[in-house]
Each structure stands twice: as structure tokens, then as C-alpha cells.
PDB file of N, CA and C in Angstrom:
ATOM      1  N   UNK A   1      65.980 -22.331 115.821  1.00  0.00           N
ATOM      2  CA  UNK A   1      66.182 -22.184 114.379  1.00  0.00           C
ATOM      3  C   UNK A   1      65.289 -23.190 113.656  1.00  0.00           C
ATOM      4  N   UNK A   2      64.967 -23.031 112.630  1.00  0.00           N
ATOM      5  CA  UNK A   2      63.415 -23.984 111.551  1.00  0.00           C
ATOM      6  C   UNK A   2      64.695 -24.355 110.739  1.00  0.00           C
ATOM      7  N   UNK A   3      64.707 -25.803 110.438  1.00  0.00           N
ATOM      8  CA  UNK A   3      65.608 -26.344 110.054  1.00  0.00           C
ATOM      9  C   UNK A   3      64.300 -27.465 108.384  1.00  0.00           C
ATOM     10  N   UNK A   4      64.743 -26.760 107.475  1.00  0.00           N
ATOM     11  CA  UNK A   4      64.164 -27.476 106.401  1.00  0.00           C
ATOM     12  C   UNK A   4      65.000 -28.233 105.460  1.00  0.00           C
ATOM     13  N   UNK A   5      64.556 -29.288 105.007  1.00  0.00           N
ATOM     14  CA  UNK A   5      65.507 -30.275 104.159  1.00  0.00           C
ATOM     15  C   UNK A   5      64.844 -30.074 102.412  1.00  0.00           C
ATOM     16  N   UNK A   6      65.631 -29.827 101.519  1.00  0.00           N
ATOM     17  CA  UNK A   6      65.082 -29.595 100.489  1.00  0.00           C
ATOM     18  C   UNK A   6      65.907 -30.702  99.786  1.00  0.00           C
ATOM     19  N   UNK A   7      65.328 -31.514  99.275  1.00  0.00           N
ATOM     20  CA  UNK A   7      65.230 -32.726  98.543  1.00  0.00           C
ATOM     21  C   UNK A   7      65.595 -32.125  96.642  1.00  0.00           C
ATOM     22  N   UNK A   8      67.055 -32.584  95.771  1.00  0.00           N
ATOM     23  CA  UNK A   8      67.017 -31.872  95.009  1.00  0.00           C
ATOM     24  C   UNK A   8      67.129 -33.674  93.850  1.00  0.00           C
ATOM     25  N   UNK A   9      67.044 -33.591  92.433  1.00  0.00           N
ATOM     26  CA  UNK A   9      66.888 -34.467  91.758  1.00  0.00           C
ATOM     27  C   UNK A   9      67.981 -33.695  91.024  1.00  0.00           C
ATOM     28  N   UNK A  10      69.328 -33.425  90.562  1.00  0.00           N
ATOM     29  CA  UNK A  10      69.398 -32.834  89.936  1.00  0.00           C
ATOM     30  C   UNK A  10      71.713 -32.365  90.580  1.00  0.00           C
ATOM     31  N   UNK A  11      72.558 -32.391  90.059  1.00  0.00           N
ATOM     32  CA  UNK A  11      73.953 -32.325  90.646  1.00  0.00           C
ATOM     33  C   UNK A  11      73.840 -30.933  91.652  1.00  0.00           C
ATOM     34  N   UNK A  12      73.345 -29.864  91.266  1.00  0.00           N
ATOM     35  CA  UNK A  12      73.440 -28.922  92.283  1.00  0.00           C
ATOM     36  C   UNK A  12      71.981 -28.192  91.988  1.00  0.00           C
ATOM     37  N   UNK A  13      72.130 -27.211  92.767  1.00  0.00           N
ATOM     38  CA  UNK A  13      70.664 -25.979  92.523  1.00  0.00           C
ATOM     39  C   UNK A  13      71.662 -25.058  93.187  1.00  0.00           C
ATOM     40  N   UNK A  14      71.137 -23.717  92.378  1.00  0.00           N
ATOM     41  CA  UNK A  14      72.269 -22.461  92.440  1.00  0.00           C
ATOM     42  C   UNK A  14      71.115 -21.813  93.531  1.00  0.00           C
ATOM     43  N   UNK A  15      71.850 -20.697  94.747  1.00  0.00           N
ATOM     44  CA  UNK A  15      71.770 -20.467  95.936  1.00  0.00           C
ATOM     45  C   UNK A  15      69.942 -20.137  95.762  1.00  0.00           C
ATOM     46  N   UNK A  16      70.268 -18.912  94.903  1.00  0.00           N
ATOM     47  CA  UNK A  16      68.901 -18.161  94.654  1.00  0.00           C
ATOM     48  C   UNK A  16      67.768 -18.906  94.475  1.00  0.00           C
ATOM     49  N   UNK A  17      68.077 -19.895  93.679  1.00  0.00           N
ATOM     50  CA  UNK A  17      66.862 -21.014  93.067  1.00  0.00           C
ATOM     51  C   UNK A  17      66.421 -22.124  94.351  1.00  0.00           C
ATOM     52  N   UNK A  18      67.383 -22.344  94.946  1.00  0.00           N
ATOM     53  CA  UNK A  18      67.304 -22.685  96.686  1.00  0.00           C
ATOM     54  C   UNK A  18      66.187 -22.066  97.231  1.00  0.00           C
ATOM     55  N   UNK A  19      66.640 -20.720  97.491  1.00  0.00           N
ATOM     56  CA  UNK A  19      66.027 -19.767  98.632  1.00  0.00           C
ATOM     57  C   UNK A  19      64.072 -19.881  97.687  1.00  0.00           C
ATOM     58  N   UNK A  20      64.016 -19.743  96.746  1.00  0.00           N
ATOM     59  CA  UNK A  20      62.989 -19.330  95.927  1.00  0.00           C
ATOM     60  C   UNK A  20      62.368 -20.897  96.002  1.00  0.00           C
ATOM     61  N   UNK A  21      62.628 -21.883  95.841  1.00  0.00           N
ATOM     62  CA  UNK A  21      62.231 -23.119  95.675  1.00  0.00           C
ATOM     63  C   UNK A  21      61.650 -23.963  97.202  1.00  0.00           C
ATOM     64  N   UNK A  22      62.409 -22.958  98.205  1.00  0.00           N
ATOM     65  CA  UNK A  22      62.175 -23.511  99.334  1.00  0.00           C
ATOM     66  C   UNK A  22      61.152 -22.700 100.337  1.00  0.00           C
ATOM     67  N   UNK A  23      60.636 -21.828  99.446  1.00  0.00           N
ATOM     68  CA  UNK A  23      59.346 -20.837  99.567  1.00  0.00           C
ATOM     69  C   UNK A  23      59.734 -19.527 100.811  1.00  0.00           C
ATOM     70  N   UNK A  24      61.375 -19.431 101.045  1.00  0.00           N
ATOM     71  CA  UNK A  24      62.429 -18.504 101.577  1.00  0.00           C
ATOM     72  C   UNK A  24      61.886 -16.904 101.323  1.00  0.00           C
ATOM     73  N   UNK A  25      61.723 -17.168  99.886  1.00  0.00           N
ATOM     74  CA  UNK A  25      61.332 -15.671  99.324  1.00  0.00           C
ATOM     75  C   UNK A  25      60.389 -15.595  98.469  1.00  0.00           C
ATOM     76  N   UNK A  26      59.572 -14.776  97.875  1.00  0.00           N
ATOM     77  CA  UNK A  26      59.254 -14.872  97.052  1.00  0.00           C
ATOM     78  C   UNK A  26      59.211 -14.197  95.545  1.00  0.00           C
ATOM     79  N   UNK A  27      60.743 -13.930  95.265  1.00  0.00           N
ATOM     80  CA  UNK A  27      60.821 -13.286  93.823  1.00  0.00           C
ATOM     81  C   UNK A  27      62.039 -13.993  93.707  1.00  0.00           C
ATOM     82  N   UNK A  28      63.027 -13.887  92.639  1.00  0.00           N
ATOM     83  CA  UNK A  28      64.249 -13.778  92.390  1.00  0.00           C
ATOM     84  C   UNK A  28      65.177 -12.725  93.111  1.00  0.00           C
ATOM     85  N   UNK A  29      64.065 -11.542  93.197  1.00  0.00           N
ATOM     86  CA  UNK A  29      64.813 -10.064  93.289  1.00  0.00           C
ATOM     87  C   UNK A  29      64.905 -10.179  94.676  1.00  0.00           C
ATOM     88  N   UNK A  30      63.675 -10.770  95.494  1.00  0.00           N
ATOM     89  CA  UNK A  30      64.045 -10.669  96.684  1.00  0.00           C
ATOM     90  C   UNK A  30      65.231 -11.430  96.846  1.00  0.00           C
ATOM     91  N   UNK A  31      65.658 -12.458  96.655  1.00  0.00           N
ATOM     92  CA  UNK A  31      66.514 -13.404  97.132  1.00  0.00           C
ATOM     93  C   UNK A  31      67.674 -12.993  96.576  1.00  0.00           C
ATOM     94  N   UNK A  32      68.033 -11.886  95.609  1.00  0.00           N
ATOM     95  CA  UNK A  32      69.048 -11.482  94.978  1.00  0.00           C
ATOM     96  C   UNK A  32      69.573 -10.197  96.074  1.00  0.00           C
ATOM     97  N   UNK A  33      68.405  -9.470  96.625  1.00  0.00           N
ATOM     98  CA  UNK A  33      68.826  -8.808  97.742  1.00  0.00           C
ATOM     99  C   UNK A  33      69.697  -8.996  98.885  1.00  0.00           C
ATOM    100  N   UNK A  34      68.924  -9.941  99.436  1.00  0.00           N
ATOM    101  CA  UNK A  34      69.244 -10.234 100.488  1.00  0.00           C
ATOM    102  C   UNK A  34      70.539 -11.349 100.580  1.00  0.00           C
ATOM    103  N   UNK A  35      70.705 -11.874  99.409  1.00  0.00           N
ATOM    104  CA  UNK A  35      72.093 -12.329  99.640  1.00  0.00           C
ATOM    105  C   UNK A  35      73.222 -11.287  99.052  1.00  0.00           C
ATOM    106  N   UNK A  36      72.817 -10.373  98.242  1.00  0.00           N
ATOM    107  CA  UNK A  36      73.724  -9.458  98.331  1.00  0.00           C
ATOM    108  C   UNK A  36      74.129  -8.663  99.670  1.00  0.00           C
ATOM    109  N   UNK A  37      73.050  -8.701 100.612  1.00  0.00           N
ATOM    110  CA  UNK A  37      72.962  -8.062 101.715  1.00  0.00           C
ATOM    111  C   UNK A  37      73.860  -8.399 102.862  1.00  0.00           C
ATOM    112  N   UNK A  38      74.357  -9.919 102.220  1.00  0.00           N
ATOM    113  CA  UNK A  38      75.014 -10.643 102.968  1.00  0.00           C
ATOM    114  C   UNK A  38      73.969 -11.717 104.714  1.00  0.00           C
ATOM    115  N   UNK A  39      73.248 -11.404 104.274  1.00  0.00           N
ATOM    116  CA  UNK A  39      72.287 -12.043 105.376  1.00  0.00           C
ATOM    117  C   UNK A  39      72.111 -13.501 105.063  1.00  0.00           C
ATOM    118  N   UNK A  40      72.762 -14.295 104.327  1.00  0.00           N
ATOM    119  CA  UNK A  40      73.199 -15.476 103.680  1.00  0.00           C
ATOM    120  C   UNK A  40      73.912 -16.263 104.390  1.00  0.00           C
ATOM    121  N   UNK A  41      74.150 -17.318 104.593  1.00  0.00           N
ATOM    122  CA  UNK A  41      75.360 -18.000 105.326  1.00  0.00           C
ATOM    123  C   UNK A  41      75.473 -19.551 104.545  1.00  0.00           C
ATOM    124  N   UNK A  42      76.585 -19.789 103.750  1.00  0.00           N
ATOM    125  CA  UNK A  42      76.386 -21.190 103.516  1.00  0.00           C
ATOM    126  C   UNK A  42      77.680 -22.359 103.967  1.00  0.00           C
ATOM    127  N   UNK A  43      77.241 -23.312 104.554  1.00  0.00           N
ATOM    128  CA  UNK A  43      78.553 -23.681 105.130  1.00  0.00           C
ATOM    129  C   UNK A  43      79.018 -22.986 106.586  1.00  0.00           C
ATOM    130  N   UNK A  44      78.328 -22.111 106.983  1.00  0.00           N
ATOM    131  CA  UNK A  44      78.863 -21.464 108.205  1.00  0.00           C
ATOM    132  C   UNK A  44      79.643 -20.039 107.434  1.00  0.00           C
ATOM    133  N   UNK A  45      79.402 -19.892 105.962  1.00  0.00           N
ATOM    134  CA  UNK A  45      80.301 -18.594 106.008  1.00  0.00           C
ATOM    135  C   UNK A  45      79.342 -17.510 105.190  1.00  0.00           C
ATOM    136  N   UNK A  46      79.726 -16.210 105.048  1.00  0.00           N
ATOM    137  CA  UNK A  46      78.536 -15.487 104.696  1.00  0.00           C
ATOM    138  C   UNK A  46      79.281 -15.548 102.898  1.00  0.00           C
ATOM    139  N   UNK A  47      77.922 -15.531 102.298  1.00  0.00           N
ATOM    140  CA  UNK A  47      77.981 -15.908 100.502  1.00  0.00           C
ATOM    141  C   UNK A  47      77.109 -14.638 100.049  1.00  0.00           C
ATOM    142  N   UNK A  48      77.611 -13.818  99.073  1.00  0.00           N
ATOM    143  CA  UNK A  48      77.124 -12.894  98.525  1.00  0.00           C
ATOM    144  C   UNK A  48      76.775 -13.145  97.288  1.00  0.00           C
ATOM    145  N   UNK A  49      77.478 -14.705  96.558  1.00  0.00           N
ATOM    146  CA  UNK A  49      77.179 -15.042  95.270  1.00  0.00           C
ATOM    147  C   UNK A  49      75.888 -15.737  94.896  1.00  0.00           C
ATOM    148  N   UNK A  50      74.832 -15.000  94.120  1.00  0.00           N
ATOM    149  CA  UNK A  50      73.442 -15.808  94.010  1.00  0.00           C
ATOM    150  C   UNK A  50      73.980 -16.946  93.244  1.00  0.00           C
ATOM    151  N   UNK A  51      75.025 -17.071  92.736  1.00  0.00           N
ATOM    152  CA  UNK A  51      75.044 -18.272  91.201  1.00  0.00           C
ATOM    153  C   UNK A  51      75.717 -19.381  92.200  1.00  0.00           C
ATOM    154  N   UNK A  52      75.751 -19.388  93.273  1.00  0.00           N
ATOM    155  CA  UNK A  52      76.824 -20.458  94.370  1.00  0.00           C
ATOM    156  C   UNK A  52      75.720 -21.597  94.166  1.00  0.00           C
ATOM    157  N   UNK A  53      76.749 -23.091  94.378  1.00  0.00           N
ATOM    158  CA  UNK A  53      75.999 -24.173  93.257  1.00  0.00           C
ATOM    159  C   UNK A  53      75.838 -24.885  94.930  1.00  0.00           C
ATOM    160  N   UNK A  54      75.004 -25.083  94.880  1.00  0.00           N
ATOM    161  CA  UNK A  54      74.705 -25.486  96.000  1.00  0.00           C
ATOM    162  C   UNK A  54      73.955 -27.414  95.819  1.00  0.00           C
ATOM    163  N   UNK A  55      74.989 -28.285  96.632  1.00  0.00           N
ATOM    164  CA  UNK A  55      74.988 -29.856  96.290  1.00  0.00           C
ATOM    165  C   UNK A  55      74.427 -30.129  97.630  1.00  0.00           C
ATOM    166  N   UNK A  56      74.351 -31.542  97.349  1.00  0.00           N
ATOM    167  CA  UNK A  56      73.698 -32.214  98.620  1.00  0.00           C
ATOM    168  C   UNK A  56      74.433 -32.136  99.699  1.00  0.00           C
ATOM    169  N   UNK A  57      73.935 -31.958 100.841  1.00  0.00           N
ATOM    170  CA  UNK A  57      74.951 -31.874 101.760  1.00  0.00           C
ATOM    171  C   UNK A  57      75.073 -30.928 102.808  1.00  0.00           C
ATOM    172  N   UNK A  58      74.752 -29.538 101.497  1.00  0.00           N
ATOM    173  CA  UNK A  58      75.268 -28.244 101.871  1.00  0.00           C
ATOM    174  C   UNK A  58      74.307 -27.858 102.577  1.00  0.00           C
ATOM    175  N   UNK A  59      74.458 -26.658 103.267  1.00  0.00           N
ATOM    176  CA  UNK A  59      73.453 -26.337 103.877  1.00  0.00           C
ATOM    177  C   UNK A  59      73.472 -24.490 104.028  1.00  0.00           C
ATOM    178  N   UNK A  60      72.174 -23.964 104.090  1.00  0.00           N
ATOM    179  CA  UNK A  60      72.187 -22.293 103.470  1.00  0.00           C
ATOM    180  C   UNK A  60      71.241 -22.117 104.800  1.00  0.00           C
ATOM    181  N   UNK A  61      71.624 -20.538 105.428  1.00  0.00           N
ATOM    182  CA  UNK A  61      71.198 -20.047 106.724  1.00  0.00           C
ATOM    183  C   UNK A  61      70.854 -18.888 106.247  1.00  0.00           C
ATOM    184  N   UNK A  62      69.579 -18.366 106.714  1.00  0.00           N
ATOM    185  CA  UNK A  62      69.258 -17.328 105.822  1.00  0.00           C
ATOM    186  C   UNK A  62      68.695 -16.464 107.768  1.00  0.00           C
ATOM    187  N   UNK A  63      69.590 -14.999 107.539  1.00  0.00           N
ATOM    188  CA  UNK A  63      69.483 -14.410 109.112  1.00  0.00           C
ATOM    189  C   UNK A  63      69.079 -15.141 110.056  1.00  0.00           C
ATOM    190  N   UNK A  64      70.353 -16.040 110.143  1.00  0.00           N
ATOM    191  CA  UNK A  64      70.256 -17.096 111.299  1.00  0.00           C
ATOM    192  C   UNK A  64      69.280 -17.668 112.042  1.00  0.00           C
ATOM    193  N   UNK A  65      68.248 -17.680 110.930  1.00  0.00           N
ATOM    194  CA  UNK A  65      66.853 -17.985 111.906  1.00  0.00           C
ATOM    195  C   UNK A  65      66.301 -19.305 110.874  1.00  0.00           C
ATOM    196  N   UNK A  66      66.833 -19.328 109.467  1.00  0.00           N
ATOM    197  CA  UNK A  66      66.006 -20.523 108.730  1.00  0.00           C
ATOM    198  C   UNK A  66      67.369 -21.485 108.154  1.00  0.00           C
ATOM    199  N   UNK A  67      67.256 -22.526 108.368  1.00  0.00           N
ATOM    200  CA  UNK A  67      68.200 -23.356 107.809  1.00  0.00           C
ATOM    201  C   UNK A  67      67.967 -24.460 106.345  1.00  0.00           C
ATOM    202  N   UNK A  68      68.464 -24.421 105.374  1.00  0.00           N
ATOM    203  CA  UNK A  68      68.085 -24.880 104.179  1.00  0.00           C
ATOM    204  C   UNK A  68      69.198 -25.928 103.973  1.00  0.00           C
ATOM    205  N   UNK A  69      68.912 -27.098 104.248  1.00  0.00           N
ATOM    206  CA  UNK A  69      69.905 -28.382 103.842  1.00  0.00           C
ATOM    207  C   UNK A  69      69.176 -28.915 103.006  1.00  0.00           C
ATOM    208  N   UNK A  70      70.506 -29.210 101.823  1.00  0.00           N
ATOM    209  CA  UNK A  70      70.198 -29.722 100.456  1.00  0.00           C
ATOM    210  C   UNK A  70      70.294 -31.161 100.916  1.00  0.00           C
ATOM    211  N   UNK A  71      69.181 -31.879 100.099  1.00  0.00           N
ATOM    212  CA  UNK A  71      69.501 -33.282 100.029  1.00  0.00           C
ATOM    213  C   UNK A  71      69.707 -34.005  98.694  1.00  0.00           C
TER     214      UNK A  71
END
């Protein structure tokens, strides 16, 4: 699994702006897909919500192959 640390300045960053910021996807729409798609995982659980506020700590799995920990 590619395990990336995304460094945030800021109390949270919402899921989508994650995936898009961490060069995951490259639209909104894509990243609005595919977590509707449920191919999402945050925390170990699957998240269908793009607006999920995502803090330091957390960490977002995108089809179990890319890992996105907030710092």
C-alpha cells in the first residue's frame, strides 16, 4: 500500500478537497464519484460523505491501495 502524509495548516480539510489536494484525483467530480462509489475508507470504515471533515490524525484509503494521513 503507498502510504502519503498530507500536511494540513488549517482545523480540518473536507474528504474531497483531501483526495484532490493530494493529487488522488483529478477533478472534484472525480473524487465525488468515487466516494460515492464507496471505494473510500476513512478510519477503517467505508465514507460516502464528500463534506466528511477530515483532522489531523485521520487517515483516508482510497481502493485499498493509497493511504492519505492527515497531518
Amino acid at each position: 500500500m503507498q502510504r502519503e502524509e498530507i500536511q494540513i495548516h488549517t482545523e480540518f480539510i473536507k474528504l474531497q478537497d483531501l483526495l484532490k489536494f493530494a493529487g488522488a484525483v483529478e477533478t472534484g467530480g472525480d473524487a465525488k464519484l468515487i466516494i460515492q462509489e464507496g471505494r473510500v475508507s476513512v478510519n477503517g470504515e467505508i465514507c460516502t460523505m464528500r463534506g466528511k471533515k477530515m483532522r489531523p490524525g485521520d487517515c483516508a484509503v482510497i481502493d485499498g491501495e493509497t493511504e492519505l494521513v492527515v497531518q
